[in-house]
C-alpha atoms as a PDB file:
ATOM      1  CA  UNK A   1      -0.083  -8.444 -36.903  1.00  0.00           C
ATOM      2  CA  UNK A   2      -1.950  -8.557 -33.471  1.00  0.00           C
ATOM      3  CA  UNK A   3      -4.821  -6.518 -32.690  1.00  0.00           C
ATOM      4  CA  UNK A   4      -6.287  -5.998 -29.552  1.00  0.00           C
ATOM      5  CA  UNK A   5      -9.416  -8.130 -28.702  1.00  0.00           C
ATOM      6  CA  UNK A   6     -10.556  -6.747 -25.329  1.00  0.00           C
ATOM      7  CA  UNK A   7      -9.185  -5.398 -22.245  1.00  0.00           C
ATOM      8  CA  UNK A   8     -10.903  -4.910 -18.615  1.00  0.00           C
ATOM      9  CA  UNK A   9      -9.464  -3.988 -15.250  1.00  0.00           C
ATOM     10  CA  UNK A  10      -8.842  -6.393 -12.165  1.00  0.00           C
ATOM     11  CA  UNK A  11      -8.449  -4.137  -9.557  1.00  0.00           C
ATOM     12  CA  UNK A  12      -5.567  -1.889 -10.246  1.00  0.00           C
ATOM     13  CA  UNK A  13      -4.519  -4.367 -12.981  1.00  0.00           C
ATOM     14  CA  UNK A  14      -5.192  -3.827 -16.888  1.00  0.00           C
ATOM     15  CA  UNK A  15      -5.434  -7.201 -18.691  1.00  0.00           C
ATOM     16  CA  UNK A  16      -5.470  -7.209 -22.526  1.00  0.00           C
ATOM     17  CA  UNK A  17      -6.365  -9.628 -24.907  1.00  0.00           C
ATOM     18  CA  UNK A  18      -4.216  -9.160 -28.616  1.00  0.00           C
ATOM     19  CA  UNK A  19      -5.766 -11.890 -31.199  1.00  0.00           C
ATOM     20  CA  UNK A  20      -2.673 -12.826 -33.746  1.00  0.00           C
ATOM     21  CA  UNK A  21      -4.647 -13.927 -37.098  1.00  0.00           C
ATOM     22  CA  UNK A  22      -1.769 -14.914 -39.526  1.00  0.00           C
ATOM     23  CA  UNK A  23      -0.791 -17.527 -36.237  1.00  0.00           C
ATOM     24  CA  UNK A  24      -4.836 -17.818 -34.490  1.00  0.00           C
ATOM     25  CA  UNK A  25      -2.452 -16.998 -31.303  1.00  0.00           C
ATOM     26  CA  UNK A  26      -3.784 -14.913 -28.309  1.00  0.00           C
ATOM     27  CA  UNK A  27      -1.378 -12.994 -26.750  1.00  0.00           C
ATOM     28  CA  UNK A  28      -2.462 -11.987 -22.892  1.00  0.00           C
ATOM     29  CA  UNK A  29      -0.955  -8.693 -21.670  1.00  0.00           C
ATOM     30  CA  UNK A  30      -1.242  -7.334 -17.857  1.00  0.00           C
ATOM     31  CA  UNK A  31      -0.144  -3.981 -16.737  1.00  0.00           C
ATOM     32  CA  UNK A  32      -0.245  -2.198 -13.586  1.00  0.00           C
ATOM     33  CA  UNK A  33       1.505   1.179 -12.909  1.00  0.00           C
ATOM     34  CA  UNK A  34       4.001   0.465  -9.967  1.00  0.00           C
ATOM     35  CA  UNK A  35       4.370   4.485  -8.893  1.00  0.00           C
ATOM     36  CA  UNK A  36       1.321   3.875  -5.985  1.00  0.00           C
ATOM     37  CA  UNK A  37       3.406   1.174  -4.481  1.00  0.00           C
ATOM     38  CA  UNK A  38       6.809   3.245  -4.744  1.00  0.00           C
ATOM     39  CA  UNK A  39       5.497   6.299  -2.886  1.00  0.00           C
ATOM     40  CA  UNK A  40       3.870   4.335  -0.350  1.00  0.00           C
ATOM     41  CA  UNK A  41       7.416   2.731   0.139  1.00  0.00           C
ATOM     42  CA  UNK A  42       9.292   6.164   0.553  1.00  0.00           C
ATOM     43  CA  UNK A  43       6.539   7.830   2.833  1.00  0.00           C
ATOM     44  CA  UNK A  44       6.565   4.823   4.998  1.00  0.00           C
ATOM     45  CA  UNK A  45      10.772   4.313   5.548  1.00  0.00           C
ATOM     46  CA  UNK A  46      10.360   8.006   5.525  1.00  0.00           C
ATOM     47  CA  UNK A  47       8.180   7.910   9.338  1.00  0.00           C
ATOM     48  CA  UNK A  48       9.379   3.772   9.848  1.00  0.00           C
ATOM     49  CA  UNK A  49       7.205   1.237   9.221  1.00  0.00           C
ATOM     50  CA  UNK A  50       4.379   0.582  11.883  1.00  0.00           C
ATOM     51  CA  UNK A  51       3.674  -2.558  13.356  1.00  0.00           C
ATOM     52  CA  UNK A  52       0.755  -4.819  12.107  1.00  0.00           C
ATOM     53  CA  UNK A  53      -1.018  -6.546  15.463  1.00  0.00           C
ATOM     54  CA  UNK A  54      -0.543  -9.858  15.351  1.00  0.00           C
ATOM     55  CA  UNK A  55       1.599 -10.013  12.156  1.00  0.00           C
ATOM     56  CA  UNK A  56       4.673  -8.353  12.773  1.00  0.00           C
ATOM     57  CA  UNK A  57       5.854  -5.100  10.263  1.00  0.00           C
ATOM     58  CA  UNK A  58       6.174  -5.374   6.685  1.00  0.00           C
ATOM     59  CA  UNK A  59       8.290  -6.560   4.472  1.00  0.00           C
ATOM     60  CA  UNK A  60       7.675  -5.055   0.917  1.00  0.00           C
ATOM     61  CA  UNK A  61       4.788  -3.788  -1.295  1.00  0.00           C
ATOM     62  CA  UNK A  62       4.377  -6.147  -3.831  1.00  0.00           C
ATOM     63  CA  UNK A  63       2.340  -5.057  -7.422  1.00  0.00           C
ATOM     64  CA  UNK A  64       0.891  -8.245  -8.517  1.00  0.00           C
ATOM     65  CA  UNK A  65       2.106  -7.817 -12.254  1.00  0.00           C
ATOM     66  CA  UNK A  66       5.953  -7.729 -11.235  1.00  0.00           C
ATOM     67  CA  UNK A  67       5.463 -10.748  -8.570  1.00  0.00           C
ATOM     68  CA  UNK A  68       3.829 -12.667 -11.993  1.00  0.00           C
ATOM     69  CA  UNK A  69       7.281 -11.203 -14.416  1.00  0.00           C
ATOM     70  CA  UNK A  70       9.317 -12.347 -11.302  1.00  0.00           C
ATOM     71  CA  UNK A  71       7.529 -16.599 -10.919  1.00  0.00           C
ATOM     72  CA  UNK A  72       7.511 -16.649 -14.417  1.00  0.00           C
ATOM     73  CA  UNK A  73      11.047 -16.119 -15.417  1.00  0.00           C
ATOM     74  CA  UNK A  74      11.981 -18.112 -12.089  1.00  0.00           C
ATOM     75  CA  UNK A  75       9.269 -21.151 -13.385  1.00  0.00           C
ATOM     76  CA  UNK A  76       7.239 -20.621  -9.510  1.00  0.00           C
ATOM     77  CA  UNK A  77       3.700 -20.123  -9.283  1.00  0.00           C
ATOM     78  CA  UNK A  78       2.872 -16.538  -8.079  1.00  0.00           C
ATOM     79  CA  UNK A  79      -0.233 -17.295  -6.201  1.00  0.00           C
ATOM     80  CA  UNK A  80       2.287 -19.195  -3.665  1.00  0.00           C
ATOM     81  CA  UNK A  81       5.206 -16.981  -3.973  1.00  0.00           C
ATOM     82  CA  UNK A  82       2.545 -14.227  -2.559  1.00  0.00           C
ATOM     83  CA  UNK A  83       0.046 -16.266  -0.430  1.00  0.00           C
ATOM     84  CA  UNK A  84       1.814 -18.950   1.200  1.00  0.00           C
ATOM     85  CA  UNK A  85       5.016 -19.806   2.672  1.00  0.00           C
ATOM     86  CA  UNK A  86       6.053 -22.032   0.269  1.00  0.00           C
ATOM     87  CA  UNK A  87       8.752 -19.898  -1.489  1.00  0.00           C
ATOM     88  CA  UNK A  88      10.069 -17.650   1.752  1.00  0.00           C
ATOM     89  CA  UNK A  89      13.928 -17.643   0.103  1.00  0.00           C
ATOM     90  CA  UNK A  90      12.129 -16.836  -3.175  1.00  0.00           C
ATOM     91  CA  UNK A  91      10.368 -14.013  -1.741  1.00  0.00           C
ATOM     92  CA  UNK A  92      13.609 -12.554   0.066  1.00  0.00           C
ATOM     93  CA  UNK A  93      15.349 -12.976  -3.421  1.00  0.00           C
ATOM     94  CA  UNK A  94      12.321 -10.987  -5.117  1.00  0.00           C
ATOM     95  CA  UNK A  95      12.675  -8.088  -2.528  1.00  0.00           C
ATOM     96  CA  UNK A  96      16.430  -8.288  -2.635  1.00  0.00           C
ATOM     97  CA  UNK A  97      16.667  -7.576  -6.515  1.00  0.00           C
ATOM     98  CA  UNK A  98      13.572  -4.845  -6.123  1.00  0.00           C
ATOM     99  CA  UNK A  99      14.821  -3.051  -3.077  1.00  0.00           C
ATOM    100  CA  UNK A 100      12.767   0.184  -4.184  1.00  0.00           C
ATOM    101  CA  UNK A 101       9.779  -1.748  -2.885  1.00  0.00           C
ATOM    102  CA  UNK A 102      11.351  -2.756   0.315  1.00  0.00           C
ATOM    103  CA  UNK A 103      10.490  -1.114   3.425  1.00  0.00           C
ATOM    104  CA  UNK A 104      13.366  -0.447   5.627  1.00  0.00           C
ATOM    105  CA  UNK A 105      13.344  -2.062   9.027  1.00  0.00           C
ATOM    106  CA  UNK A 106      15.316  -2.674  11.758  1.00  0.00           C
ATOM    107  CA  UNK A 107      16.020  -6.531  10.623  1.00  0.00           C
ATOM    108  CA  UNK A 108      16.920  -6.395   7.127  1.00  0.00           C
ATOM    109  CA  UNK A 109      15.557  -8.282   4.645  1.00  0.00           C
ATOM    110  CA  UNK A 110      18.691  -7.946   1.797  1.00  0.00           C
ATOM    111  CA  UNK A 111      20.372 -11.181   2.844  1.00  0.00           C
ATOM    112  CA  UNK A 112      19.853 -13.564  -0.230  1.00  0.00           C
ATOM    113  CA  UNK A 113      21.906 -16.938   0.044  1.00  0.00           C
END
């Protein structure tokens, strides 16, 4: 049976450790509650996005834990999916299938080919 090793926070992310003895496995878990993210969605298509000088308006609000669920079970790293443009029809696909986290502009971002 696992027990729980440690835990500590990065950022708004809990990370715990779970040590397996029977199997000498570690098990890593992160968590991160999404709600933050979903009401600043709602408030913002509420009044419209605003534009960002220089970069445009955005796109989605992305918690870190479901971008890692999302690589992992796609095989993609999720430092790139998030901080490069190396994945761009990846990262339309992610805020296709989690439209609650999509802000609604006047382009939409929904199209997934």
């Amino acid at each position: 049976m696992a027990r729980l090793i440690g835990e500590h926070w990065e950022g708004d992310v809990r990370v715990r450790w779970y040590g397996d003895d029977a199997t000498n496995e570690v098990t890593v878990e992160r968590w991160q509650d999404p709600q933050a993210a979903l009401d600043m969605v709602a408030q913002v298509n509420s009044e419209g996005p605003p534009t960002i000088d220089g970069l445009g308006k955005p796109v989605v609000d992305v918690p870190v834990v479901v971008a890692m669920k999302f690589c992992a079970d796609r095989g993609i790293p999720w430092e790139r999916l998030l901080y490069s443009n190396d994945y761009d029809d990846e990262f339309r696909r992610f805020a296709f299938e989690h439209s609650k986290l999509t802000y609604q502009n006047a382009k939409s971002v929904h199209t997934v080919q």
